[in-house]
N, C-alpha and C. Protein backbone atom coordinates (compact mmCIF):
# COMPACT_ATOMS: atom_id res chain seq x y z
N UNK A 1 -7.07 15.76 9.11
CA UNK A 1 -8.07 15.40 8.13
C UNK A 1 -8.11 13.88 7.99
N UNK A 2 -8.98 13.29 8.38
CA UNK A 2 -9.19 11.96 7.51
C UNK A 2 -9.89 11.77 6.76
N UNK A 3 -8.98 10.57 6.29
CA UNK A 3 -9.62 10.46 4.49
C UNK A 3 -10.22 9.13 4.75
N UNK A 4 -11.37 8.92 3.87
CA UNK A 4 -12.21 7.35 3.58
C UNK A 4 -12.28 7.36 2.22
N UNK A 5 -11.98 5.95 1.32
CA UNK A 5 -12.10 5.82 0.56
C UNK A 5 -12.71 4.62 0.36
N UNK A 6 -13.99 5.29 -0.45
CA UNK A 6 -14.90 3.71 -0.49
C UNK A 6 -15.05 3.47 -1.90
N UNK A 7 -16.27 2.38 -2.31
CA UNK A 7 -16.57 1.84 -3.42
C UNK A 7 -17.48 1.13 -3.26
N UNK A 8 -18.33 0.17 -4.13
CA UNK A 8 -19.78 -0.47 -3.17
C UNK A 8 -18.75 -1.79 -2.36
N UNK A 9 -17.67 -2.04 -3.02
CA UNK A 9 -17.66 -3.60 -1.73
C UNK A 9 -16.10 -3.13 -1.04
N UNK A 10 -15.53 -1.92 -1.11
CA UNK A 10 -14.37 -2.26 -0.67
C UNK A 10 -13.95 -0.33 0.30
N UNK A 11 -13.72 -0.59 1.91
CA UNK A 11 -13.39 1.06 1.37
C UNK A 11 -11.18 1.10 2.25
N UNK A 12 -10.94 1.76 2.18
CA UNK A 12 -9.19 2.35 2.68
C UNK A 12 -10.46 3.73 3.77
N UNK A 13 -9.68 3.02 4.72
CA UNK A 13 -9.60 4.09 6.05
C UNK A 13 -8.16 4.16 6.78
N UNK A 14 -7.77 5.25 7.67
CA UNK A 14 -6.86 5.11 8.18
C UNK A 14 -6.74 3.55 9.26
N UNK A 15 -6.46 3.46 9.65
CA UNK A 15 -6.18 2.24 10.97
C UNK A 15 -6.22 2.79 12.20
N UNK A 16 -7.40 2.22 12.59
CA UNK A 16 -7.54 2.83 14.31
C UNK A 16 -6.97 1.42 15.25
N UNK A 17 -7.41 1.93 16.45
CA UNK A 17 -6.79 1.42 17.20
C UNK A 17 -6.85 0.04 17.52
N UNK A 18 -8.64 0.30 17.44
CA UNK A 18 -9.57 -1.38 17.58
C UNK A 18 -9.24 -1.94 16.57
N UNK A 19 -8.52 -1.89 15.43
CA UNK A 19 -8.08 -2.99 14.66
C UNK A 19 -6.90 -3.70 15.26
N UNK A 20 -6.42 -3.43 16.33
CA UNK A 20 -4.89 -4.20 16.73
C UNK A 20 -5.16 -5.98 16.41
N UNK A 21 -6.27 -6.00 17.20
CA UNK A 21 -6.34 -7.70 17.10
C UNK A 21 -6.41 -8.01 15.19
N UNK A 22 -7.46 -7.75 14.76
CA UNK A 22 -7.50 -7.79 12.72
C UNK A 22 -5.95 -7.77 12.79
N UNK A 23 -5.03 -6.52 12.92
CA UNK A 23 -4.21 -6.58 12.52
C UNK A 23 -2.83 -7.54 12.89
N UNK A 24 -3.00 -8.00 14.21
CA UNK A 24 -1.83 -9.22 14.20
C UNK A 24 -2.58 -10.48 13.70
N UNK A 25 -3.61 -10.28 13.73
CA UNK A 25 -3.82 -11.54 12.77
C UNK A 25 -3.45 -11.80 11.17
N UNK A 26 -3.56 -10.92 10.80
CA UNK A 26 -3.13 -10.11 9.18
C UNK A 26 -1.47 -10.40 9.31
N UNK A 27 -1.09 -9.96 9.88
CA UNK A 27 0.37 -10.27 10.06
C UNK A 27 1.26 -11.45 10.41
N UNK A 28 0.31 -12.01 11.02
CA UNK A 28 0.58 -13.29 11.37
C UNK A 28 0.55 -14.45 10.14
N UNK A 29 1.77 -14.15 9.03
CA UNK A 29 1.22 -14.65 8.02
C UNK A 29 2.68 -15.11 6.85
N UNK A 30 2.80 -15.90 6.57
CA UNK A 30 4.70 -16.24 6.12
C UNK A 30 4.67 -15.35 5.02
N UNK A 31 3.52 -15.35 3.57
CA UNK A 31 3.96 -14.20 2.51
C UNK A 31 3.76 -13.12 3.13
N UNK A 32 2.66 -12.54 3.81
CA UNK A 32 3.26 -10.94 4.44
C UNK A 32 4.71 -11.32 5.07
N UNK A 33 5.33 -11.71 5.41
CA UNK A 33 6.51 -11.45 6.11
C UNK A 33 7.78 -11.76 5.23
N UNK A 34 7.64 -12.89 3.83
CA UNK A 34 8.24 -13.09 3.24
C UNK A 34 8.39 -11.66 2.03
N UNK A 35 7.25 -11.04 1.73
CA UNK A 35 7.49 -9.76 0.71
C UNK A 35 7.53 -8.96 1.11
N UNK A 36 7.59 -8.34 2.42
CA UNK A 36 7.19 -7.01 2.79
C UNK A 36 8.28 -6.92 4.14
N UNK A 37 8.46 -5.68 4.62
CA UNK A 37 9.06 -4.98 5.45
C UNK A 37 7.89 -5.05 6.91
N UNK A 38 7.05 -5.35 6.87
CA UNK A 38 5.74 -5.36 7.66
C UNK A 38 5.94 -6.31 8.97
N UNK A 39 6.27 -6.02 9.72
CA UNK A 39 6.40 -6.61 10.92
C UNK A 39 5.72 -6.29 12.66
N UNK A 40 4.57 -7.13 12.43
CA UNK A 40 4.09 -7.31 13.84
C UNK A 40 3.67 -8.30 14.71
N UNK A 41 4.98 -8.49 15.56
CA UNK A 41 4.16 -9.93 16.12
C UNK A 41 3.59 -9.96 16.91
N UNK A 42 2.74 -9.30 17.59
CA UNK A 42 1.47 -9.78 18.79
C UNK A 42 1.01 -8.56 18.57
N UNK A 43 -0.47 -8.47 19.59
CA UNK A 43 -1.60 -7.56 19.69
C UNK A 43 -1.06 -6.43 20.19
N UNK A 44 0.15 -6.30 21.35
CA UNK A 44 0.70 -5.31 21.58
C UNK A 44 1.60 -4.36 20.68
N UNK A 45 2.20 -5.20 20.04
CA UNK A 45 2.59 -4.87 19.12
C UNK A 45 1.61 -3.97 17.73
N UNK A 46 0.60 -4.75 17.32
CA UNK A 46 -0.28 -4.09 16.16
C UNK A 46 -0.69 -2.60 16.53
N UNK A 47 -0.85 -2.45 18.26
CA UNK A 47 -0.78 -1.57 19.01
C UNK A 47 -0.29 -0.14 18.83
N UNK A 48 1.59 -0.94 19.04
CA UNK A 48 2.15 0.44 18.79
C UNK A 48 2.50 0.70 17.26
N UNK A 49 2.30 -0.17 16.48
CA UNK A 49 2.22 -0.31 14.79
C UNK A 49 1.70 0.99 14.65
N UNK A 50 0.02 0.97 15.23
CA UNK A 50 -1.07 1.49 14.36
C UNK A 50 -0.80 2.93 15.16
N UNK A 51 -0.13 3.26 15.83
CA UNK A 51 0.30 4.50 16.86
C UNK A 51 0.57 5.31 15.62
N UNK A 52 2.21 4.61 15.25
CA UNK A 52 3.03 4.81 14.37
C UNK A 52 2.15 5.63 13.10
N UNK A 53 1.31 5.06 12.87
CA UNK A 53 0.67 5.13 11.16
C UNK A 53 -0.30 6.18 11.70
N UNK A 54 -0.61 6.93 12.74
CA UNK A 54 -1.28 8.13 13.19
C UNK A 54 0.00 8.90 12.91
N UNK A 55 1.34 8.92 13.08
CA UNK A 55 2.05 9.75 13.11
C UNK A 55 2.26 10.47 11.33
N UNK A 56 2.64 9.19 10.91
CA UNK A 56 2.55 9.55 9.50
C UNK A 56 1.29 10.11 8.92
N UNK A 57 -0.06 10.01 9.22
CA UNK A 57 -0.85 10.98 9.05
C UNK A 57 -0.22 12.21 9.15
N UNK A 58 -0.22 12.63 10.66
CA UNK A 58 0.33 14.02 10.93
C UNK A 58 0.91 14.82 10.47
N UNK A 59 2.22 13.77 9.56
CA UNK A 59 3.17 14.35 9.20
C UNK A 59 2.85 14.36 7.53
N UNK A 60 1.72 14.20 6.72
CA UNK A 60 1.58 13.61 5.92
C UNK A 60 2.79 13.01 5.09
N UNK A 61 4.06 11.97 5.43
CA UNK A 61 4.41 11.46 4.91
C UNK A 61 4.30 9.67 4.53
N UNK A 62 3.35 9.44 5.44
CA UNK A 62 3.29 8.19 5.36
C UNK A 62 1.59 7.92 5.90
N UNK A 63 0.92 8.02 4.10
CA UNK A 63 -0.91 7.73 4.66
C UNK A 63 -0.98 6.17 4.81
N UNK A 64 -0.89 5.81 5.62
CA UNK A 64 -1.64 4.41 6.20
C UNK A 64 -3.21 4.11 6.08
N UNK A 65 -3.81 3.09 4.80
CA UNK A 65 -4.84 2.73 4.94
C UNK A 65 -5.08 1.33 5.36
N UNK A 66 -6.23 0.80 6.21
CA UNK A 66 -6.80 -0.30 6.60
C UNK A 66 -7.56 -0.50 5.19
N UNK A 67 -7.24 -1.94 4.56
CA UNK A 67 -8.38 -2.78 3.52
C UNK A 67 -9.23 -3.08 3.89
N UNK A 68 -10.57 -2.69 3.61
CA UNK A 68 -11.75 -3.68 4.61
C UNK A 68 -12.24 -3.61 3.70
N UNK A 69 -12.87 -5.08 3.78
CA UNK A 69 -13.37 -5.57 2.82
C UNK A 69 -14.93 -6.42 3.58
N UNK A 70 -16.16 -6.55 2.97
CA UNK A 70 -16.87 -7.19 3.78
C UNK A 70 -16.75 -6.89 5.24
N UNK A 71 -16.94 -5.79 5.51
CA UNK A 71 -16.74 -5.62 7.21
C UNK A 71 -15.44 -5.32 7.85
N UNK A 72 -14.31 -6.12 7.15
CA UNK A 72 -13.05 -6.81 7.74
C UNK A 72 -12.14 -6.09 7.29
N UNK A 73 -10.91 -5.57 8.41
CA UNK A 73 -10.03 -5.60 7.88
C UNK A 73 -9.01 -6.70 7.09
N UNK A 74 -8.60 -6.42 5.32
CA UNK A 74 -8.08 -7.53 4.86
C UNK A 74 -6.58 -7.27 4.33
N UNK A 75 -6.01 -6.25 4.81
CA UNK A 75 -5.05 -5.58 4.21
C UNK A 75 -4.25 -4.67 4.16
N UNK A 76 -3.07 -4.39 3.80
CA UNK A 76 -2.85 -2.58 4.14
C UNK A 76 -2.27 -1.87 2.72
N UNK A 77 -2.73 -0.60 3.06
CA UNK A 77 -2.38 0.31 1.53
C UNK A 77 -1.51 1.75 2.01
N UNK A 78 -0.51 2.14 1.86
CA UNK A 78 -0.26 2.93 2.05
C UNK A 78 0.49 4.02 0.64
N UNK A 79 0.70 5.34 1.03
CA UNK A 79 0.82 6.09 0.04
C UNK A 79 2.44 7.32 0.99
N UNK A 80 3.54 6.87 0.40
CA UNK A 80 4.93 7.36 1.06
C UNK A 80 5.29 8.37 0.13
N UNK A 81 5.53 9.71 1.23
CA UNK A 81 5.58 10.70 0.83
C UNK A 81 6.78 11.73 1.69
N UNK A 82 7.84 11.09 1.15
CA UNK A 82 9.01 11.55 2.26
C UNK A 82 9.14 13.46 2.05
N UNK A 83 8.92 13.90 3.46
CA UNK A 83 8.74 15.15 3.36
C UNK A 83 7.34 15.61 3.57
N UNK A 84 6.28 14.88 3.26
CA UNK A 84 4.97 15.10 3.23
C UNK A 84 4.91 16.40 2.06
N UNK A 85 5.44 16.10 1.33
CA UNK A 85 5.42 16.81 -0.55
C UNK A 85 6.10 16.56 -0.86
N UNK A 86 6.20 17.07 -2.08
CA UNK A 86 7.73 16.40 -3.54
C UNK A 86 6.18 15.92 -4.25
N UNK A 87 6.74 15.53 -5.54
CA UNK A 87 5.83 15.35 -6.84
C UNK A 87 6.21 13.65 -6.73
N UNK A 88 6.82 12.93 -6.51
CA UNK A 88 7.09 11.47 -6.26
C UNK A 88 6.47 10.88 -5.18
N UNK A 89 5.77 9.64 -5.14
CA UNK A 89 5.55 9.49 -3.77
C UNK A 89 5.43 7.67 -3.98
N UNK A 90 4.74 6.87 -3.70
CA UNK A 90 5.28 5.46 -3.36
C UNK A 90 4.17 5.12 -2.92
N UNK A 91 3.85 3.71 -3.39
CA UNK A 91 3.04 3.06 -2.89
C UNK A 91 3.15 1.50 -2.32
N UNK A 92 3.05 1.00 -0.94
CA UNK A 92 3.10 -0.44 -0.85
C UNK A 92 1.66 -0.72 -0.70
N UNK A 93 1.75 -2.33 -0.34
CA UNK A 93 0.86 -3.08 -0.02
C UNK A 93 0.67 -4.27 0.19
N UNK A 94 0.30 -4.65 1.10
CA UNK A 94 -0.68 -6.17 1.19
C UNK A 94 -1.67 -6.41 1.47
N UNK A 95 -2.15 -7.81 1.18
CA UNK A 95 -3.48 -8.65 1.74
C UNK A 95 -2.82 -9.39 2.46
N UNK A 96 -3.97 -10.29 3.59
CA UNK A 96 -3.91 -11.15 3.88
C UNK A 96 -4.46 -12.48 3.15
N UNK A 97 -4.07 -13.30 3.85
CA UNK A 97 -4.30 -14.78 3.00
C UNK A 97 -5.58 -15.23 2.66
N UNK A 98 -6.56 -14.66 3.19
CA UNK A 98 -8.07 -14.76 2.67
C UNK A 98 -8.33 -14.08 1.45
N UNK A 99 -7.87 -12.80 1.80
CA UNK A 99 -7.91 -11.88 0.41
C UNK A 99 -7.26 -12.19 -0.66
N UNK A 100 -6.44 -12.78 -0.94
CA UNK A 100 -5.59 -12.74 -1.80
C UNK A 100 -6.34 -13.44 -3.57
N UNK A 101 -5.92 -13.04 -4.19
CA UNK A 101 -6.29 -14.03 -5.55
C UNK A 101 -8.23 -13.57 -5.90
N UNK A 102 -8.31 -12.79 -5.20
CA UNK A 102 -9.68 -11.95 -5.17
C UNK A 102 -9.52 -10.87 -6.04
N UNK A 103 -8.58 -9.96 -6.40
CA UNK A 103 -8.80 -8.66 -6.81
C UNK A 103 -8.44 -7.19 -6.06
N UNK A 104 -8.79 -7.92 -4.72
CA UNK A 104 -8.56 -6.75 -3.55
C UNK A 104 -7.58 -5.98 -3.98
N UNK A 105 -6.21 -6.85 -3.92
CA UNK A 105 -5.27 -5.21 -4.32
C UNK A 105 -5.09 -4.40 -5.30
N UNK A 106 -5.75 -5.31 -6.52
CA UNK A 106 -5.28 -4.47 -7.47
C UNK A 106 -6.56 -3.01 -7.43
N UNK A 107 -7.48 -3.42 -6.73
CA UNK A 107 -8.63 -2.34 -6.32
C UNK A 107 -8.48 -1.29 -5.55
N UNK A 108 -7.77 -1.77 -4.50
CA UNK A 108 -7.43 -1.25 -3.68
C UNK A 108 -6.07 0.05 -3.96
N UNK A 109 -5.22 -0.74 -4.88
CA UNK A 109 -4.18 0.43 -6.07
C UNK A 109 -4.77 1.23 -6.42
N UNK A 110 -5.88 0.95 -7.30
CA UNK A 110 -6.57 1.81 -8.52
C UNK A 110 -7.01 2.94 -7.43
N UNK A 111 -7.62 2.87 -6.63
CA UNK A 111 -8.62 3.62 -5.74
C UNK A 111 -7.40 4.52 -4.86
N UNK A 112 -6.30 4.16 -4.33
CA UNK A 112 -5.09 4.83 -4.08
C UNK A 112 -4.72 5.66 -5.28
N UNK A 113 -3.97 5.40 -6.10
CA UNK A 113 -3.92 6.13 -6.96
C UNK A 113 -4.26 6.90 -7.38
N UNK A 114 -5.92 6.85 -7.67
CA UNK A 114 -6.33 7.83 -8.36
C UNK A 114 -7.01 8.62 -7.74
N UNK A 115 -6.98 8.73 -6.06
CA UNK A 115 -7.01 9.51 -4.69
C UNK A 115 -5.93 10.18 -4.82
N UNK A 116 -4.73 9.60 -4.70
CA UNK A 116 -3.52 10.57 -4.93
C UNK A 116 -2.79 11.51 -5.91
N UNK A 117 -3.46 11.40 -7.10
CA UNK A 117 -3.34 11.89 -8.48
C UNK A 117 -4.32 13.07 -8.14
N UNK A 118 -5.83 13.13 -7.44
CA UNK A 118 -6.86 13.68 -7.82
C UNK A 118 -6.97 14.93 -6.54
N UNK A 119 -6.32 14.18 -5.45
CA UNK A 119 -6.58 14.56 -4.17
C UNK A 119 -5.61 16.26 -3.72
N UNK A 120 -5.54 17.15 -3.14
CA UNK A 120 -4.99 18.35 -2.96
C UNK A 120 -4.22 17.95 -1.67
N UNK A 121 -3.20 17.28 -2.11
CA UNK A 121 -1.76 16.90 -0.59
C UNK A 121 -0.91 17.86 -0.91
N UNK A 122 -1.03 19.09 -0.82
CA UNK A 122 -0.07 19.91 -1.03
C UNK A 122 0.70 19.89 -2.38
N UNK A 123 1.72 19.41 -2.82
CA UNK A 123 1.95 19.86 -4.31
C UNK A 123 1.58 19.11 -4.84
N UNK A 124 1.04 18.92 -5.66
CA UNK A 124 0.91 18.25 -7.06
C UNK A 124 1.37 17.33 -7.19
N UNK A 125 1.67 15.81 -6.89
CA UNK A 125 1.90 14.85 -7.52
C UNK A 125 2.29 14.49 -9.12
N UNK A 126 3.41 13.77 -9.11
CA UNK A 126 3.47 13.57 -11.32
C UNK A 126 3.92 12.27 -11.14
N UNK A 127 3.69 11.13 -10.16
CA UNK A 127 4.91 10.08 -10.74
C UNK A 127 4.45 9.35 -8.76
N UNK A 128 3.88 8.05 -9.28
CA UNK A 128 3.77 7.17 -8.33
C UNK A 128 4.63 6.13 -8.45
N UNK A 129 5.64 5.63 -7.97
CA UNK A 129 6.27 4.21 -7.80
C UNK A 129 5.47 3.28 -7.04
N UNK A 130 5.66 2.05 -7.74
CA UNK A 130 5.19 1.04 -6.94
C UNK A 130 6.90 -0.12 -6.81
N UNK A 131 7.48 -1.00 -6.00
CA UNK A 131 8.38 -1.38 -6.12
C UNK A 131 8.22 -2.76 -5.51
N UNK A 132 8.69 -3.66 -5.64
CA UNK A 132 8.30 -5.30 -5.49
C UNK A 132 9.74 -5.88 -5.75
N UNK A 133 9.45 -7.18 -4.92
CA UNK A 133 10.85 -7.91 -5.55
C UNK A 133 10.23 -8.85 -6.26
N UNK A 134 11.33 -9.30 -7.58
CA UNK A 134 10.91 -9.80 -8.57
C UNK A 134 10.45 -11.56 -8.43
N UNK A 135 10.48 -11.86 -7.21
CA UNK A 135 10.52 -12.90 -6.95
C UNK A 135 9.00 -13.38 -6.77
N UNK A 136 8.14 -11.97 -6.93
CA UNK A 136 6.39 -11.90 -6.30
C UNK A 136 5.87 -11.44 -7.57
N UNK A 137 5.50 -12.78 -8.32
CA UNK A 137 4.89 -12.21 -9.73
C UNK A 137 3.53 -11.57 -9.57
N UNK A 138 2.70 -11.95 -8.52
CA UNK A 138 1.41 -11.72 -7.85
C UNK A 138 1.57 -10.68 -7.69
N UNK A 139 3.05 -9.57 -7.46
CA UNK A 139 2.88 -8.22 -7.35
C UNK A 139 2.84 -7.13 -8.45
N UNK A 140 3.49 -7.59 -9.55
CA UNK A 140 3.67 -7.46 -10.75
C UNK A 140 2.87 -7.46 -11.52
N UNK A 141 1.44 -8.68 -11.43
CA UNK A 141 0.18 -8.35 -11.80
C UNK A 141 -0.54 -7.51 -11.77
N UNK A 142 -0.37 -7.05 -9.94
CA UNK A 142 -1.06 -5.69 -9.36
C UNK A 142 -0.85 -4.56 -10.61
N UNK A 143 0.76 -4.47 -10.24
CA UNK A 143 1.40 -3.69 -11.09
C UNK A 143 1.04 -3.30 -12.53
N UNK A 144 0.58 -4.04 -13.35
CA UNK A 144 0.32 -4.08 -14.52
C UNK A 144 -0.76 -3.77 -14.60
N UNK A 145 -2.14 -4.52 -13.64
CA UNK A 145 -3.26 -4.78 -14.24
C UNK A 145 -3.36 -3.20 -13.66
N UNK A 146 -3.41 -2.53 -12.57
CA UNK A 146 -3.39 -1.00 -12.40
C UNK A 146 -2.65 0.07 -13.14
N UNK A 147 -2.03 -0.14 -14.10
CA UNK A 147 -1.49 0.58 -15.48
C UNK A 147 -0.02 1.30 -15.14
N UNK A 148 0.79 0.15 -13.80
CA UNK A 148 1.78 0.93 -13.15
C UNK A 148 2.54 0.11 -14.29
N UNK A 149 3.70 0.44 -15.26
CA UNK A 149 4.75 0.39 -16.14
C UNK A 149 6.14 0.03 -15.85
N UNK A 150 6.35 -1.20 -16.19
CA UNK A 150 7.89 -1.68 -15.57
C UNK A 150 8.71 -0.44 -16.44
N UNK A 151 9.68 -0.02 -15.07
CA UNK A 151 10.44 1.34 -16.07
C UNK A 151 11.84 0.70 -15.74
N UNK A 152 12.24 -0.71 -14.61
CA UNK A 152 13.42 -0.80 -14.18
C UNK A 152 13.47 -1.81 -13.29
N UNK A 153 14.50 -2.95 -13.85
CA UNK A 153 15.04 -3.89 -12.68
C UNK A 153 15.58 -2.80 -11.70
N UNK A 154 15.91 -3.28 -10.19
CA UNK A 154 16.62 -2.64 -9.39
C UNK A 154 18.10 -3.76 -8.76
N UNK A 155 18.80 -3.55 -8.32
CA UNK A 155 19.86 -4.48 -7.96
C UNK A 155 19.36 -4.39 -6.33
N UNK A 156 19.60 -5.97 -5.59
CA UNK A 156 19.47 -5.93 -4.21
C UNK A 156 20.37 -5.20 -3.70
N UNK A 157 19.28 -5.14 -2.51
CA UNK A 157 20.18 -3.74 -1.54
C UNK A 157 19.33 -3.86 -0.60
N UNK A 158 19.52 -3.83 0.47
CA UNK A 158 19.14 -3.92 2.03
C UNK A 158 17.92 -3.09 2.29
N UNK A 159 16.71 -3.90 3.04
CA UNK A 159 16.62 -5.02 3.25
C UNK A 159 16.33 -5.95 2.23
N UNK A 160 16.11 -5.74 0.94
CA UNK A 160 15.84 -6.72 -0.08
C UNK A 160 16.92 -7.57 -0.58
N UNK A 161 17.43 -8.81 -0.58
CA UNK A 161 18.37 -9.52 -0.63
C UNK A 161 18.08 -10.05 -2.24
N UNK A 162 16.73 -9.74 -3.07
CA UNK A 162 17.22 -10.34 -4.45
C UNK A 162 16.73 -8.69 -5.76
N UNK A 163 16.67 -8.72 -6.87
CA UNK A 163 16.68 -8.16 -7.60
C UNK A 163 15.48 -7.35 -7.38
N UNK A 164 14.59 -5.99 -7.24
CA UNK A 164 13.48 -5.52 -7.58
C UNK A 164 12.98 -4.74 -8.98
N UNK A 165 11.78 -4.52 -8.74
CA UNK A 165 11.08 -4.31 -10.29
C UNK A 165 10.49 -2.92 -9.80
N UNK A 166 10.71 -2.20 -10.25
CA UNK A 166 10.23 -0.14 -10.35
C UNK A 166 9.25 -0.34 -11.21
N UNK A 167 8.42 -0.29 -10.65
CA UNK A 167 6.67 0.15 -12.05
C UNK A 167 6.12 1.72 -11.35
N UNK A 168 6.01 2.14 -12.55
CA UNK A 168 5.26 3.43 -12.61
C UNK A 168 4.65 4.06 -12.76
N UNK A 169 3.89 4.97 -12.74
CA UNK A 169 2.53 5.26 -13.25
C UNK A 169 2.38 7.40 -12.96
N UNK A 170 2.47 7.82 -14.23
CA UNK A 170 2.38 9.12 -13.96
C UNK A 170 1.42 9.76 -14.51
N UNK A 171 1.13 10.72 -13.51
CA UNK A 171 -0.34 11.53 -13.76
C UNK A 171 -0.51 11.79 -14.96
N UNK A 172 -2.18 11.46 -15.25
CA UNK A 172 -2.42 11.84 -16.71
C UNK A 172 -2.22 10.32 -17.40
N UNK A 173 -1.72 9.56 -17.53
CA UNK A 173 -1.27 8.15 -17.70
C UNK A 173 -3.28 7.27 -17.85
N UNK A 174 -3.03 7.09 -18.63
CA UNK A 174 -4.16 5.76 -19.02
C UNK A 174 -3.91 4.66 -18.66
N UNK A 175 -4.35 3.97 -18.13
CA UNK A 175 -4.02 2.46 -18.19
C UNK A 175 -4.16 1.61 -18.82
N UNK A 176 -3.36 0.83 -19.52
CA UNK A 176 -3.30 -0.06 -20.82
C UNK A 176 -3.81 -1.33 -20.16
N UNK A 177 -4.71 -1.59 -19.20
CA UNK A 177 -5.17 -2.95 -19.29
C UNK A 177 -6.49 -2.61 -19.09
């Protein structure tokens, strides 16, 4: 099944293949590499990346969306779902450096979210994490301005070398901004 998720200026598709080039360019980037686990360095590479993120389809534990924004891919959104069910599931993300300070992600959250709250992935969902290190207040905004709830510092632990921030957001949940 694939999923599209649009809006008038923004939509989350899976990541095909012809994005390899968008995508090492996207990657090619010091804050994606400084906040995130996200690692691709060349076109061959974005390659077998975007292989990868077909698999996690399959398996629905790991939905991989492309940000496009204006035409472009500007970003990635994904929705982690170890097991492909359980009522918990996880959300990362980035922009790239064009996008950024625009809105994109926190849009791009809202529209995840409330796909995954609304959407029939097998059980029922109650409880999205979003997780950041505290060092990325820009993520924390996301966090907030999408009605995800600091519930918890986290202590570093591999690969994150400084303190992280647990925000949450469970079904049924309003958002206070």
């Amino acid at each position: 099944m694939t999923v599209v998720l649009s809006s008038a200026d923004l939509v989350l598709r899976p990541w095909e293949a012809c994005d390899a080039t968008a995508l090492a360019a996207l990657a090619d980037d010091e804050e994606v590499r400084r906040w995130t686990s996200h690692r691709v360095a060349d076109q061959e590479d974005a390659v077998r990346w975007i292989a990868a993120q077909g698999v996690g389809w399959e398996t629905r534990e790991r939905l991989s969306f492309a940000v496009v924004a204006q035409g472009q891919a500007a970003g990635h959104i994904v929705l982690k779902r170890p097991g492909g069910a359980g009522t918990v599931a996880a959300i990362g993300y980035w922009t790239g450096a064009r996008s950024r300070g625009l809105g994109l992600a926190s849009r791009a959250v809202e529209m995840l979210t409330t796909w995954a709250f609304d959407t029939d992935e097998g059980e029922a969902l109650a409880r999205l994490e979003l997780i950041h290190n505290v060092g990325n207040p820009a993520s924390c905004r996301v966090a907030e301005k999408t009605g995800y709830g600091l519930e918890a510092v986290l202590p570093p632990r591999p690969p994150c070398p400084l303190e992280g921030h647990l925000h949450v957001r469970e079904r049924g949940a309003t958002r206070s901004v």
